[in-house]
N, C-alpha and C. Protein backbone atom coordinates (compact mmCIF):
# COMPACT_ATOMS: atom_id res chain seq x y z
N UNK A 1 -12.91 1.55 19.45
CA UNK A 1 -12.34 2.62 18.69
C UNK A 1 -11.06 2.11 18.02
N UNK A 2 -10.88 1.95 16.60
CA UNK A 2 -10.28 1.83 15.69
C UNK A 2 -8.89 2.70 15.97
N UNK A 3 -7.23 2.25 16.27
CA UNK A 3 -6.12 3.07 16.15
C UNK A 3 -6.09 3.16 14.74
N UNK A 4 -5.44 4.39 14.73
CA UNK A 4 -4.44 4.60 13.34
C UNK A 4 -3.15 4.13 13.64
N UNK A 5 -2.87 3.05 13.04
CA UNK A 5 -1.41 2.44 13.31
C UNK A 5 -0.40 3.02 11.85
N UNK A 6 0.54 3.38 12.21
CA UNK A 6 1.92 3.35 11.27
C UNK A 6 2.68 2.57 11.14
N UNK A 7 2.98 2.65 9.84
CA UNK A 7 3.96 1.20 9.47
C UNK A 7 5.19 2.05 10.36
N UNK A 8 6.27 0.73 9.76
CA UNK A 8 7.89 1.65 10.48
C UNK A 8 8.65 2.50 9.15
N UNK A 9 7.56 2.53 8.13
CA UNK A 9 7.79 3.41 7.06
C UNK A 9 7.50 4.55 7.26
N UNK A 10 6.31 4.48 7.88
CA UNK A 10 5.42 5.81 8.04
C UNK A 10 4.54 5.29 7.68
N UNK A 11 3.96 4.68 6.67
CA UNK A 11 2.82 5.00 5.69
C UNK A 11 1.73 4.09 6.33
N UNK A 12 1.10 5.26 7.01
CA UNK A 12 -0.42 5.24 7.89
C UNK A 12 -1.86 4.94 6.79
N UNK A 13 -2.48 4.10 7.30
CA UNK A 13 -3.90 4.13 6.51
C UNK A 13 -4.21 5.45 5.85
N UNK A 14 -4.76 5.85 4.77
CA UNK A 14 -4.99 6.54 3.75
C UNK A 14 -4.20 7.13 2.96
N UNK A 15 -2.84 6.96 3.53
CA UNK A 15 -1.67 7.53 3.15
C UNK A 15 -1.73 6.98 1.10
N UNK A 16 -0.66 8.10 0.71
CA UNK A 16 -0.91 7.57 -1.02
C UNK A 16 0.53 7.34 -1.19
N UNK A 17 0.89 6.08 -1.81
CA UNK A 17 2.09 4.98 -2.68
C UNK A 17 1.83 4.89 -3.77
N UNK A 18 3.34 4.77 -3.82
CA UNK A 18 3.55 4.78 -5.47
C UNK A 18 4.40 3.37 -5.73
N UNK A 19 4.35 2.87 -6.42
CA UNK A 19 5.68 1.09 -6.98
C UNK A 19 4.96 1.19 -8.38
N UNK A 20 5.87 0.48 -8.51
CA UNK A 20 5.85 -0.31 -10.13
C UNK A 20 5.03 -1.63 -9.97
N UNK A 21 4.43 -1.81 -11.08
CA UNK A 21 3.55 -2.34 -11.84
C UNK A 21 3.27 -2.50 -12.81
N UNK A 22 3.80 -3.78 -13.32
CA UNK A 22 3.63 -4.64 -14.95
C UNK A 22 4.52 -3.01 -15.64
N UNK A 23 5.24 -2.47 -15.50
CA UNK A 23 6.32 -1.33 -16.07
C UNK A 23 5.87 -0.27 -15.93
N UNK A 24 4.97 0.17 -14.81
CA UNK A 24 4.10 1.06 -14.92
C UNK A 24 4.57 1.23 -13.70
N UNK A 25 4.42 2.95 -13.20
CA UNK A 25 4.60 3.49 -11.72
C UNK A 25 2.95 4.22 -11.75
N UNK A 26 2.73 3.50 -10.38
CA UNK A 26 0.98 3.70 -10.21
C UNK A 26 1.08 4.30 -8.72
N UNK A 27 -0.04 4.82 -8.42
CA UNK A 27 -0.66 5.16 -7.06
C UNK A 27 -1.84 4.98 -6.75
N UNK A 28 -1.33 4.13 -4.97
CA UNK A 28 -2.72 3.39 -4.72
C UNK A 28 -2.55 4.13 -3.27
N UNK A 29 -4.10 3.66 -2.63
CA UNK A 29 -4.23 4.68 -1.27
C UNK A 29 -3.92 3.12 0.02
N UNK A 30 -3.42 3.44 0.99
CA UNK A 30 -3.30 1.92 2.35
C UNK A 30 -4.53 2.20 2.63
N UNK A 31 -5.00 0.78 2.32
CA UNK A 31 -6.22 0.84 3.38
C UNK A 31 -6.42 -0.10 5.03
N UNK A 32 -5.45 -0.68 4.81
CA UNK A 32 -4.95 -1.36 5.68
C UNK A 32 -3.26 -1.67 6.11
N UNK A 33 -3.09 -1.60 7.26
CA UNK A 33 -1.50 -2.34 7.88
C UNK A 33 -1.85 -3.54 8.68
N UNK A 34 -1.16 -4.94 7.46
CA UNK A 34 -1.63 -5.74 8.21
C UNK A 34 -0.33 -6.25 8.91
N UNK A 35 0.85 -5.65 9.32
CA UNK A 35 2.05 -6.19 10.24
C UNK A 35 2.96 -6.76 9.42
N UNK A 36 3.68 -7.13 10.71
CA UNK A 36 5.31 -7.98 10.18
C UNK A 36 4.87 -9.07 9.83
N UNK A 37 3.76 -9.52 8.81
CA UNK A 37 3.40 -11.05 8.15
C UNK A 37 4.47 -11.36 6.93
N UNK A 38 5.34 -10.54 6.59
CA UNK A 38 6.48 -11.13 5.22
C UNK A 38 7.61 -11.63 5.66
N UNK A 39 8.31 -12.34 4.93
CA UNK A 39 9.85 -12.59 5.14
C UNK A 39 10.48 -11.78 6.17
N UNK A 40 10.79 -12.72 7.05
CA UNK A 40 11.67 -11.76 8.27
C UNK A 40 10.99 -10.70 8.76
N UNK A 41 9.32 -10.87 9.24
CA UNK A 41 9.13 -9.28 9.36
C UNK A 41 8.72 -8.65 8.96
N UNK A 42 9.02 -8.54 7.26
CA UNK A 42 8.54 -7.48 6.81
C UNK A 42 7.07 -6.97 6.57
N UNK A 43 7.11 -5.56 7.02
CA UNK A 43 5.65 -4.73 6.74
C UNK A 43 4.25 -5.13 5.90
N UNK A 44 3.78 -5.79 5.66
CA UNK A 44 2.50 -5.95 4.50
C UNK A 44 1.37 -4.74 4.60
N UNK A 45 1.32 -3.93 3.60
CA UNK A 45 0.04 -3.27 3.10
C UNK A 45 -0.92 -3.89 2.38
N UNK A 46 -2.10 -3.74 2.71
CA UNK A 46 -3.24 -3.81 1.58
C UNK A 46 -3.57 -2.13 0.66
N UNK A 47 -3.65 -2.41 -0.17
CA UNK A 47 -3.56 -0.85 -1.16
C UNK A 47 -4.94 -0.87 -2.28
N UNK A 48 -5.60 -0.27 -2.05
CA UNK A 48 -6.27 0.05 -3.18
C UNK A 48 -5.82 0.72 -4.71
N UNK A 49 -6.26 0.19 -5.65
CA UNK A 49 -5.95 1.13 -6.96
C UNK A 49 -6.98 1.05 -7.56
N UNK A 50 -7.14 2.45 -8.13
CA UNK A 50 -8.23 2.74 -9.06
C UNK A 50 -7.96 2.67 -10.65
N UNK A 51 -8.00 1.98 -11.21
CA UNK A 51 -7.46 1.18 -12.52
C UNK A 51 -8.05 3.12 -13.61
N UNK A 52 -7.00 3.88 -13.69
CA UNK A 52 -7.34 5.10 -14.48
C UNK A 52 -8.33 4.68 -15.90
N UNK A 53 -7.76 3.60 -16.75
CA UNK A 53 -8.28 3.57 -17.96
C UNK A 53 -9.77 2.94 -18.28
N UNK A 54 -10.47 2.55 -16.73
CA UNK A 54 -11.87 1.80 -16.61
C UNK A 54 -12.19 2.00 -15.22
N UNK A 55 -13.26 1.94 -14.18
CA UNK A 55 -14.24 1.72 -13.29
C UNK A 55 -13.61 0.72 -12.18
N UNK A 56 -12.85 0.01 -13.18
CA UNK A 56 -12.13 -1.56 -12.11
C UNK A 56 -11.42 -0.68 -10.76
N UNK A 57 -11.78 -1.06 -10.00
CA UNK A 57 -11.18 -1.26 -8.44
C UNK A 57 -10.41 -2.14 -8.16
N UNK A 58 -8.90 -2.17 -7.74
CA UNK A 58 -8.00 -3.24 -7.38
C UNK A 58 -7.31 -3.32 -5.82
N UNK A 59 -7.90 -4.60 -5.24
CA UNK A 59 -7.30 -4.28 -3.91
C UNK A 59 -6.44 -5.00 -3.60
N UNK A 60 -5.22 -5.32 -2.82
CA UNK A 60 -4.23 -6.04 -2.41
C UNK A 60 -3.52 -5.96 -2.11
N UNK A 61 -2.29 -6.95 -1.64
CA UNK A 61 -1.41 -6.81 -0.39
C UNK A 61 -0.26 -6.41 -1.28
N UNK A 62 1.31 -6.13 -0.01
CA UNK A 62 2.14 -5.73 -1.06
C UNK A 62 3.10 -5.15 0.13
N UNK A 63 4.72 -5.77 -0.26
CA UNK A 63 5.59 -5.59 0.97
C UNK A 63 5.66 -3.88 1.28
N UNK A 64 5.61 -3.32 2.53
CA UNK A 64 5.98 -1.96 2.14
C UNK A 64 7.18 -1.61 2.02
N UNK A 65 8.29 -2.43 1.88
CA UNK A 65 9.68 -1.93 1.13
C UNK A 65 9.34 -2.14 -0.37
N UNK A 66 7.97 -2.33 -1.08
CA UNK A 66 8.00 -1.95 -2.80
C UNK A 66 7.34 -0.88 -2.89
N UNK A 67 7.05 -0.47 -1.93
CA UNK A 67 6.29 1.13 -1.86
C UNK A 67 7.33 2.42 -1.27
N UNK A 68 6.98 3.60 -2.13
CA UNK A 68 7.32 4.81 -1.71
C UNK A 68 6.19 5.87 -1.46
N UNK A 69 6.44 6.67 -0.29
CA UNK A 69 5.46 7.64 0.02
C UNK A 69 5.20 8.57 -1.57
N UNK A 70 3.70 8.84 -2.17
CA UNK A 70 3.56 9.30 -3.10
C UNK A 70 2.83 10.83 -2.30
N UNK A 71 3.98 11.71 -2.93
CA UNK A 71 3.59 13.22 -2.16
C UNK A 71 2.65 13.94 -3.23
């Protein structure tokens, strides 16, 4: 049985983020917390985004201090 783990952000698997991107503020869903694997520690998400202007699916990692909870 699979935990739901929380970052020390909060932001739990399915949870929705928001960062910047190429000048753009986007929202992608966690589909994963993969731990303190960054600099000193820091948090890594994997995030999905659904590319609005085409079908493209984008998945990847990303510190969670460049993410904010998207309410």
């Amino acid at each position: 049985m699979a935990l739901r783990r929380e970052s020390k952000k909060g932001l739990a698997v399915g949870a929705r983020v928001q960062f910047d991107l190429g000048g753009r503020n986007v929202v992608a869903t966690v589909i994963e917390d993969r731990g303190p694997l960054g600099i000193d520690g820091v948090q890594i998400l994997r995030v999905r985004l659904q590319v609005a202007e085409t079908d493209e699916v984008l998945e990847f990692e990303i510190p969670a201090t460049d993410v904010s909870s998207a309410a």
